[in-house]
C-alpha atoms as a PDB file:
ATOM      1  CA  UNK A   1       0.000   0.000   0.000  1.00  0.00           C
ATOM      2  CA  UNK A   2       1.863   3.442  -1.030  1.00  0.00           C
ATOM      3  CA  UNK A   3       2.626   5.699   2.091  1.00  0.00           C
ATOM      4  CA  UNK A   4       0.562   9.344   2.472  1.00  0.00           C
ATOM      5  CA  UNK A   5       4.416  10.318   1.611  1.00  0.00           C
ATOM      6  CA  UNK A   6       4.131   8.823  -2.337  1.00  0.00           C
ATOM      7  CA  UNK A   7       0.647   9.631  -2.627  1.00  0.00           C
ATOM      8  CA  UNK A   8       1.590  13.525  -1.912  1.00  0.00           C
ATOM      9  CA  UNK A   9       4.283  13.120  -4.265  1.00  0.00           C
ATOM     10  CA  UNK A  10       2.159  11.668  -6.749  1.00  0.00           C
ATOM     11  CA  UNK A  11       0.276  14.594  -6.812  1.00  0.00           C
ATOM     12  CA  UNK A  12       2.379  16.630  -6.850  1.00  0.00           C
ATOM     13  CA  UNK A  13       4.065  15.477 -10.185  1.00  0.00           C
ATOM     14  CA  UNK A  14       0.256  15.263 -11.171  1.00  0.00           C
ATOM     15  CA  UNK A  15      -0.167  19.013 -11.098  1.00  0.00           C
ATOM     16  CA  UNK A  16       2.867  20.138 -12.513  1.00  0.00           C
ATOM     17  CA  UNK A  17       3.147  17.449 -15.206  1.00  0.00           C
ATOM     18  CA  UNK A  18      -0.077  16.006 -15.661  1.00  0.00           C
ATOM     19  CA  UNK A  19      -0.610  12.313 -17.447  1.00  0.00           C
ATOM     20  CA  UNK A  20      -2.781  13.483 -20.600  1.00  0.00           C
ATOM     21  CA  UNK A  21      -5.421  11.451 -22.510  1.00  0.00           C
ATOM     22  CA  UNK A  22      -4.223  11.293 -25.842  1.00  0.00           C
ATOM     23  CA  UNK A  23      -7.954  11.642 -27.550  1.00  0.00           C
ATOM     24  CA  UNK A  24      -9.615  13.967 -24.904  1.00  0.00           C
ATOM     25  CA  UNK A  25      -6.275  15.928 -23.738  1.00  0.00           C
ATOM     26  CA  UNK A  26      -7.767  15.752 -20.423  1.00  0.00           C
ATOM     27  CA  UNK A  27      -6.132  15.244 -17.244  1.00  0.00           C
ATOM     28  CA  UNK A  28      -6.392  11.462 -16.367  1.00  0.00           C
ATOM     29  CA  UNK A  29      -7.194   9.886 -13.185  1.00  0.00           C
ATOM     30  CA  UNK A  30      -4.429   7.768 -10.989  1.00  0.00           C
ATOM     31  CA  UNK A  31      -3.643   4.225 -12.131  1.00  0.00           C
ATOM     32  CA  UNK A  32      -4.749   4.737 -16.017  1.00  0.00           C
ATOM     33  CA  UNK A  33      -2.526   5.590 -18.581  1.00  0.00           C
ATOM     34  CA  UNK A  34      -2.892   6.844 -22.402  1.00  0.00           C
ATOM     35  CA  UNK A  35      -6.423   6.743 -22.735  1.00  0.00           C
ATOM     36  CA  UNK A  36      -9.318   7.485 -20.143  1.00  0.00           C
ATOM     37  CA  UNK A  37     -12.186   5.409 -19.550  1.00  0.00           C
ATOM     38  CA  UNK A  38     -14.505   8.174 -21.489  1.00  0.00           C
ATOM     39  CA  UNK A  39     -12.248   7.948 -24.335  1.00  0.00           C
ATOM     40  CA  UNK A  40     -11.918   4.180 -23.972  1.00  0.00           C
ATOM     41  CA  UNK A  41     -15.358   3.675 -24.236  1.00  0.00           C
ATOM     42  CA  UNK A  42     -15.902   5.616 -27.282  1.00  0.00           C
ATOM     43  CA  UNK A  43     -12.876   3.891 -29.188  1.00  0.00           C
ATOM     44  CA  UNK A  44     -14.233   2.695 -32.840  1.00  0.00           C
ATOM     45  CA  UNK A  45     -14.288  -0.880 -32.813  1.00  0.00           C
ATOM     46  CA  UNK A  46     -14.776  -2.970 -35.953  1.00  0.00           C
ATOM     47  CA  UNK A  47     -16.614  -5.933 -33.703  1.00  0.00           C
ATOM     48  CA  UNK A  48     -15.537  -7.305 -37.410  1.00  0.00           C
ATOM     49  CA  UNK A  49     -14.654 -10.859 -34.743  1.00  0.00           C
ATOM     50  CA  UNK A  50     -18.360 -11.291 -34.415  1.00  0.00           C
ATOM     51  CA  UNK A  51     -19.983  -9.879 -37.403  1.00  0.00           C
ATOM     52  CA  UNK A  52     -18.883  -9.023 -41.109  1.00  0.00           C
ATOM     53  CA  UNK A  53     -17.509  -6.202 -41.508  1.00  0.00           C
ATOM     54  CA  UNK A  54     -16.897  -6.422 -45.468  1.00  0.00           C
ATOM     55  CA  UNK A  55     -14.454  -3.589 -46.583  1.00  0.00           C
ATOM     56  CA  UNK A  56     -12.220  -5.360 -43.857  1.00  0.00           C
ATOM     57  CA  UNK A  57     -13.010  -8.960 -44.561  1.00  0.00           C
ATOM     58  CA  UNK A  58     -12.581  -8.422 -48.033  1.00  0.00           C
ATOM     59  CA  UNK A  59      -9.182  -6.943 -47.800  1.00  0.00           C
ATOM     60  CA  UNK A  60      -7.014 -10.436 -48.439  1.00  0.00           C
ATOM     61  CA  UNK A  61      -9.945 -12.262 -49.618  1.00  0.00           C
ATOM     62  CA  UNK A  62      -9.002 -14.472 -52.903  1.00  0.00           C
ATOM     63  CA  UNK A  63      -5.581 -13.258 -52.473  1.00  0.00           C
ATOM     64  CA  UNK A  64      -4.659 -15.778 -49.809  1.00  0.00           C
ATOM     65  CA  UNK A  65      -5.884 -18.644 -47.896  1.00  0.00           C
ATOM     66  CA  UNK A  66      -6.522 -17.626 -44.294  1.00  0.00           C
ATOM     67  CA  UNK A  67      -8.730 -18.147 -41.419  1.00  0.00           C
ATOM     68  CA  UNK A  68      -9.601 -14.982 -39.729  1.00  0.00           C
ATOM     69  CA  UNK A  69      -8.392 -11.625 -40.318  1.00  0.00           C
ATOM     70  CA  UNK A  70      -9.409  -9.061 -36.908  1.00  0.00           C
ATOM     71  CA  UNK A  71      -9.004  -5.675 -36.757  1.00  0.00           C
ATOM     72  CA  UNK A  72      -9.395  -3.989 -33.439  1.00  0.00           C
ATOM     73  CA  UNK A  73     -10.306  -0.506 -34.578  1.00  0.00           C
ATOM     74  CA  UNK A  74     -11.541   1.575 -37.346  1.00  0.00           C
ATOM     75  CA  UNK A  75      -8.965   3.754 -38.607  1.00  0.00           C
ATOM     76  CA  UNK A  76      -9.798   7.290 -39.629  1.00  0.00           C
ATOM     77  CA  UNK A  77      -7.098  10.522 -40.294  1.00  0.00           C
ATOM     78  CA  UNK A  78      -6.779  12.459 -38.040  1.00  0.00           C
ATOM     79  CA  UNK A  79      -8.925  10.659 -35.504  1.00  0.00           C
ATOM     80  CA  UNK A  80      -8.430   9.251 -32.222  1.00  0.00           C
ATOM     81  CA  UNK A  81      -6.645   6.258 -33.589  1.00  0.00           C
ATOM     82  CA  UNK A  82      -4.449   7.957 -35.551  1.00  0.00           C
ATOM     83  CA  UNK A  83      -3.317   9.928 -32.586  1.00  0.00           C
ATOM     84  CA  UNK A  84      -2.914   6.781 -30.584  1.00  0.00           C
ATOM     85  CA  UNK A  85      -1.324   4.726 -33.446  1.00  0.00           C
ATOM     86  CA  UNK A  86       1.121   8.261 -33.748  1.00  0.00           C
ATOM     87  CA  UNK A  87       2.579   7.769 -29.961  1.00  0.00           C
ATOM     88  CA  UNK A  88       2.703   4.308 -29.928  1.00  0.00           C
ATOM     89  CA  UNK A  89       5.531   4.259 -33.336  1.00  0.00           C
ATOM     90  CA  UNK A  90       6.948   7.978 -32.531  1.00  0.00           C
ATOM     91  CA  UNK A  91       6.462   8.975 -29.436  1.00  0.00           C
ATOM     92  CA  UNK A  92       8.770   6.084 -27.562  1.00  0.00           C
ATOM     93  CA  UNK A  93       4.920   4.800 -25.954  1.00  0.00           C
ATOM     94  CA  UNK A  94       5.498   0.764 -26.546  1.00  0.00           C
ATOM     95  CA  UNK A  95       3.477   0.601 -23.153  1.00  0.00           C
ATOM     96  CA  UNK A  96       0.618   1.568 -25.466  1.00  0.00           C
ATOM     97  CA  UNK A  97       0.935  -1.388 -27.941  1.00  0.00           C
ATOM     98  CA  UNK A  98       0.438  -3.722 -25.096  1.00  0.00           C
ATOM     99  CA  UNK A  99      -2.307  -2.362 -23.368  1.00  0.00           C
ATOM    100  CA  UNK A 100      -3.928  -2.410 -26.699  1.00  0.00           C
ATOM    101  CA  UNK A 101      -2.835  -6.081 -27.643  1.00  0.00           C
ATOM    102  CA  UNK A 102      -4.420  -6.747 -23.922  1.00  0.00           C
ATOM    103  CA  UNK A 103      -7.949  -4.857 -24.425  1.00  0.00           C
ATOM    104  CA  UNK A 104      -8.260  -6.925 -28.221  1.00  0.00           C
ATOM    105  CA  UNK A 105      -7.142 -10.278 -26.201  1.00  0.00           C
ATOM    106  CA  UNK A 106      -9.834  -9.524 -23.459  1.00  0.00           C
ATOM    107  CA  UNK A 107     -12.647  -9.028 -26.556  1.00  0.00           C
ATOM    108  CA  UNK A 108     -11.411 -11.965 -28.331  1.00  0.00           C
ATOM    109  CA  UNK A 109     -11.627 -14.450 -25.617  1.00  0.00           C
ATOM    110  CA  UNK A 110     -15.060 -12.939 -24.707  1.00  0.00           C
ATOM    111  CA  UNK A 111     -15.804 -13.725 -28.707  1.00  0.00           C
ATOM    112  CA  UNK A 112     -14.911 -17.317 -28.365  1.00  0.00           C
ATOM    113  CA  UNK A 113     -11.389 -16.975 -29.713  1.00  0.00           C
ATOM    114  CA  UNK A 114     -10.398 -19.492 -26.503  1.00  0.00           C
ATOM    115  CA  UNK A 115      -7.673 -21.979 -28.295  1.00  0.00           C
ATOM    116  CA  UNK A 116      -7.435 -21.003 -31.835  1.00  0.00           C
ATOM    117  CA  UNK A 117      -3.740 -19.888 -32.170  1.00  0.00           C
ATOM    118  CA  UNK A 118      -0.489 -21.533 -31.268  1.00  0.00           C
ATOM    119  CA  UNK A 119       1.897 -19.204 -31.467  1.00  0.00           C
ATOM    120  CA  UNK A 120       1.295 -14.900 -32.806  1.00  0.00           C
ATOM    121  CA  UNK A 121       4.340 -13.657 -34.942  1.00  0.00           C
ATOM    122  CA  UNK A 122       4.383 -10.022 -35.466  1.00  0.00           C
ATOM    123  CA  UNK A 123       5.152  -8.280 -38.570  1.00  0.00           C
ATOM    124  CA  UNK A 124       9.323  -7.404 -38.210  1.00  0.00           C
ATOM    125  CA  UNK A 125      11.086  -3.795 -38.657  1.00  0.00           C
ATOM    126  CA  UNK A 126      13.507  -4.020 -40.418  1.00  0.00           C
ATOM    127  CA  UNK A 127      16.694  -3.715 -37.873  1.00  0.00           C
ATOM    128  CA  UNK A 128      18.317   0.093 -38.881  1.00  0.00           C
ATOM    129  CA  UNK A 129      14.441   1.242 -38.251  1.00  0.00           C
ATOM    130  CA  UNK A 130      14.153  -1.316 -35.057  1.00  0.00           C
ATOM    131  CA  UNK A 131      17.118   0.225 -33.479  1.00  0.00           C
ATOM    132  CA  UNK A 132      16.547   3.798 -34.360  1.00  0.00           C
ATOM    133  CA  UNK A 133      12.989   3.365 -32.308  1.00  0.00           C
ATOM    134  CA  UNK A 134      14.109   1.205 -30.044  1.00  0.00           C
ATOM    135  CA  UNK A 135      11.477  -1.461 -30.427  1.00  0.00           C
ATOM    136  CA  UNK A 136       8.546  -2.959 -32.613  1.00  0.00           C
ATOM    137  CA  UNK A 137       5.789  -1.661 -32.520  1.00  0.00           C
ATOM    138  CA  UNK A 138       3.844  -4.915 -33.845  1.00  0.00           C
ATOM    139  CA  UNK A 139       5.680  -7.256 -31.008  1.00  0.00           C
ATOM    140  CA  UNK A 140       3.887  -4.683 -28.390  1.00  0.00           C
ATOM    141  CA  UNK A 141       0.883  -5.181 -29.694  1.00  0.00           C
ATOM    142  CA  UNK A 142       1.177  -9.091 -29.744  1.00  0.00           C
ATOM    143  CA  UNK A 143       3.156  -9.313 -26.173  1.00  0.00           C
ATOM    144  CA  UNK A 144      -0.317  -7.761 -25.217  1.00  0.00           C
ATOM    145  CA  UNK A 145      -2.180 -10.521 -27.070  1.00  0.00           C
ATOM    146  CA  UNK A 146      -0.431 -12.876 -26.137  1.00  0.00           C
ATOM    147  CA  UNK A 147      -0.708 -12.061 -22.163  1.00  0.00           C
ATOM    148  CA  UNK A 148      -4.032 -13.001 -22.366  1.00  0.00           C
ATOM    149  CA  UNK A 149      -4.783 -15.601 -25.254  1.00  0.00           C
ATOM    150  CA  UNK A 150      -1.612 -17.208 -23.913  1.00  0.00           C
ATOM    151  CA  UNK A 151      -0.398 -17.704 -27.424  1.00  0.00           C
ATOM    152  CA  UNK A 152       3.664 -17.638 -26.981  1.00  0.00           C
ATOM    153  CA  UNK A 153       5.061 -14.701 -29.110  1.00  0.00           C
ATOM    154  CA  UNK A 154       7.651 -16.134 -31.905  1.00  0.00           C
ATOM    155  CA  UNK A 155      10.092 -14.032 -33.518  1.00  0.00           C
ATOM    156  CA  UNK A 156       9.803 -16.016 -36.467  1.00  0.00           C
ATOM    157  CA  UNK A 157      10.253 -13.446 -39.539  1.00  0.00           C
ATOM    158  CA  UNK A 158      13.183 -11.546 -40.177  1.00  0.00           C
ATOM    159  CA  UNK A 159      12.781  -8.052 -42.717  1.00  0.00           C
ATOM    160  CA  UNK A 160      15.989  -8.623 -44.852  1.00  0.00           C
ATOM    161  CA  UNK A 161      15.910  -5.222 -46.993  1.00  0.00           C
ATOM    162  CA  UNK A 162      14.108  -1.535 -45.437  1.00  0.00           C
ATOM    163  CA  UNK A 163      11.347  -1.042 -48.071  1.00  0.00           C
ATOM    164  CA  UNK A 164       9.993   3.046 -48.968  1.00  0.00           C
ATOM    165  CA  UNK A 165       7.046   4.259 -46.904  1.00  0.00           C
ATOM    166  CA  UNK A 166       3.778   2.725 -48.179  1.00  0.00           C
ATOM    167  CA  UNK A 167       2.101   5.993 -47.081  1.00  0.00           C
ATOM    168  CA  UNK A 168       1.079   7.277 -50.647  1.00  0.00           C
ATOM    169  CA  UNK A 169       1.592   3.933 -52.318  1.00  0.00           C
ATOM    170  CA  UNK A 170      -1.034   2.309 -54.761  1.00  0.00           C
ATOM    171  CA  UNK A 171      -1.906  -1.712 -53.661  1.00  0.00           C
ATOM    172  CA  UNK A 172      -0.051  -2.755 -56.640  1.00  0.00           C
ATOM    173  CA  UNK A 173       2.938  -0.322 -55.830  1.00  0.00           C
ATOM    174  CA  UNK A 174       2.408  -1.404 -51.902  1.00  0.00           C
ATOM    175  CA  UNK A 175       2.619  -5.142 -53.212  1.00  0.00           C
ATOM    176  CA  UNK A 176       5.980  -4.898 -55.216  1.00  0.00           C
ATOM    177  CA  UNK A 177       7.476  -2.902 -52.209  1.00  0.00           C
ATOM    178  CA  UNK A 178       7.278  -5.595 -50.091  1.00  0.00           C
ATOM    179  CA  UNK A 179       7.915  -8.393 -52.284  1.00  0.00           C
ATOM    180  CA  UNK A 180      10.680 -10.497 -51.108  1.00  0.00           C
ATOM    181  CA  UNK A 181      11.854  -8.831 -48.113  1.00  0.00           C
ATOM    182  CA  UNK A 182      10.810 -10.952 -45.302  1.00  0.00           C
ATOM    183  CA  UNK A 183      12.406 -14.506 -44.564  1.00  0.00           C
ATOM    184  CA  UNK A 184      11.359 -17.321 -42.097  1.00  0.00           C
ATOM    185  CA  UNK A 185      14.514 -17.282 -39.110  1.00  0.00           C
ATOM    186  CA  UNK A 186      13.624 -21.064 -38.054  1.00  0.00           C
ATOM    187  CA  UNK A 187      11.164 -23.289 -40.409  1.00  0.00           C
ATOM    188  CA  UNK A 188      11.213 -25.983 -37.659  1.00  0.00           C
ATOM    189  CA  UNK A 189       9.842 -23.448 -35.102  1.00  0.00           C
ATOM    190  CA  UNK A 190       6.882 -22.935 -36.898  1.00  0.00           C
ATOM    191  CA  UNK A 191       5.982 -25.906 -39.120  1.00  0.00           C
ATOM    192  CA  UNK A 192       2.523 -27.576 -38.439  1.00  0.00           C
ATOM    193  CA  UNK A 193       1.808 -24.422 -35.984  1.00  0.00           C
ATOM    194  CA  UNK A 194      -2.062 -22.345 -36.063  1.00  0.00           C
ATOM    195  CA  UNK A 195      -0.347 -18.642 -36.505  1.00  0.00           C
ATOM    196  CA  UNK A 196      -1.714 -15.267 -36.007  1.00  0.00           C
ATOM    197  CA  UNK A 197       0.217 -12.679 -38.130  1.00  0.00           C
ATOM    198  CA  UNK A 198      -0.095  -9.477 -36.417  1.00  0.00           C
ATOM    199  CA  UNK A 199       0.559  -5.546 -37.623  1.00  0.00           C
ATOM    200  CA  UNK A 200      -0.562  -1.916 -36.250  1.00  0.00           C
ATOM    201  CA  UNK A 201      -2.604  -1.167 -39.203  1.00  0.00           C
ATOM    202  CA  UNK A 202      -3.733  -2.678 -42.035  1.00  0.00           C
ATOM    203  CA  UNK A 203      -4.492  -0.518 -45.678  1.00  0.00           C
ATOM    204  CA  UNK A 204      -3.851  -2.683 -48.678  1.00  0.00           C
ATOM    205  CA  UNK A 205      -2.999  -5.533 -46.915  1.00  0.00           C
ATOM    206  CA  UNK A 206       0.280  -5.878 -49.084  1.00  0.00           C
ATOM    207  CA  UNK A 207       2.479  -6.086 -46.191  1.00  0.00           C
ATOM    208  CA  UNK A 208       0.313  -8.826 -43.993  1.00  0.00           C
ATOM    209  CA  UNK A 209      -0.034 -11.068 -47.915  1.00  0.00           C
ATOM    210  CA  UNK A 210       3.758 -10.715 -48.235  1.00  0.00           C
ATOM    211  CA  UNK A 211       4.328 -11.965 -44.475  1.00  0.00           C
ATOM    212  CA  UNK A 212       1.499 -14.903 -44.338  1.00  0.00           C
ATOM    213  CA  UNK A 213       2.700 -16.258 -48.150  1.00  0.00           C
ATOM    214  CA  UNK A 214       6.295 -16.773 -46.647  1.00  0.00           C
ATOM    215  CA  UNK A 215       4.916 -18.051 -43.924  1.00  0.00           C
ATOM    216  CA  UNK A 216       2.253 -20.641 -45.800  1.00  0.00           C
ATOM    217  CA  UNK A 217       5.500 -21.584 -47.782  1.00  0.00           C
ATOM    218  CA  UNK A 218       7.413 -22.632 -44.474  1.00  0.00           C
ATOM    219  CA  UNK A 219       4.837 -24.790 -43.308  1.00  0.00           C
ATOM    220  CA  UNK A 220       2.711 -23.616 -40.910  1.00  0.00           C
ATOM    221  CA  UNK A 221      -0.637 -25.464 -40.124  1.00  0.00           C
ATOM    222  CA  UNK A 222      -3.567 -22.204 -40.239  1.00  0.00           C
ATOM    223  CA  UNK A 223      -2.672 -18.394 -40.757  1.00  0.00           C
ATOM    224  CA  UNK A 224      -4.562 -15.883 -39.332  1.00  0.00           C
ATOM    225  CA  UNK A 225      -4.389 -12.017 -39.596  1.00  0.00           C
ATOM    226  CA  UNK A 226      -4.621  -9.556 -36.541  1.00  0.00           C
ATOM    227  CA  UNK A 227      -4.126  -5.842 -36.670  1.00  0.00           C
ATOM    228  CA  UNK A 228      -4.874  -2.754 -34.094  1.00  0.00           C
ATOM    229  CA  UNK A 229      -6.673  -0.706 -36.471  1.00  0.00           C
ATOM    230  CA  UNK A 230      -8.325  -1.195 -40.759  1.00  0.00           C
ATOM    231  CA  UNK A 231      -8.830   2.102 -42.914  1.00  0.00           C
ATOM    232  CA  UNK A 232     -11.582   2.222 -44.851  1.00  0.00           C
END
């Protein structure tokens, strides 16, 4: 239990440096981080675990054979996921990624997603951008998943060349940026193994295609696709 001592100091840093909620700006209460419950509340889900949500469904469909692709939130410029999706990869907040990848896990489980993945690999950085951030963004997100659908985490793609920003990319551009630049690190690892391929955001789906077809080629058992947010 924290002495009247801490709690005075923690009040003190309160006042003078208050912990913000990155969609309200507002001054949030002890214990809660990043986002308050308000805020929380009103985050746009897709729900797209429990019912179709077709322009995300649709994104990899015919392209690749896959079991579920699950996209936490709706993404929208210059909305509240954009702001959130903006500290977690540039603002040094990895602590976001897994509180995100823990809130999904919660709603999956409650969806029935109980014992449908072995192991969650997230989407790799390539390592001069890995470094220069400090972590991945996408292995947040899964740690986080993986706390509570106790799927283990697996390193198991490497990003062997950077690729240009997909930012104002066309699919077919996004597609032949990302061709050939992710390798499996250990076939054995993940051979026979029910995978979910995780990202922070899904647009095209070029990246996630590029990822799950090297992974489909190494032998793995079921692929499916989770990301934290889906533009529309």
């Amino acid at each position: 239990m924290p002495s009247k001592i801490n709690l005075i100091l923690n009040d003190f840093v309160a006042l003078f440096f208050p912990n913000i909620c990155i969609g309200c700006k507002g001054s949030l209460p002890n214990g809660m981080n990043h986002i308050c419950p308000a805020c929380q509340y009103d985050l746009p889900k897709t729900n797209n675990y429990k019912q179709e949500v077709p322009h995300i469904d649709q994104k990899l469909a015919g392209s690749i054979q896959f079991s579920h692709i699950l996209a936490y939130l709706h993404f929208q410029k210059k909305g509240i996921v954009q702001h959130i999706l903006h500290e977690l990869k540039y603002n040094h907040k990895e602590d976001i990624g897994l509180m995100i990848g823990r809130w999904y896990g919660h709603d999956l489980l409650l969806g029935g997603f109980t014992n449908e993945f072995d192991m969650i690999i997230p989407v790799p950085l390539h390592s001069s951008k890995q470094r220069k951030r400090g972590y991945n963004q996408s292995e947040a997100f899964a740690k986080g998943l993986s706390e509570v659908l106790k799927a283990e985490v697996c390193l198991g793609l490497s990003r062997v060349a950077a690729s240009e920003t997909q930012t104002r990319k066309s699919r077919v551009e996004r597609l032949e940026n990302v061709k050939s630049i992710f390798e499996i690190v250990n076939a054995s690892e993940i051979q026979g193994k029910r995978v979910l391929l995780v990202d922070d955001v899904i647009t095209t789906g070029a990246t996630l295609l590029a990822c799950g077809n090297v992974l489909i080629e190494a032998g793995i058992k079921e692929l499916s696709f989770a990301v934290i947010a889906a533009t529309r």
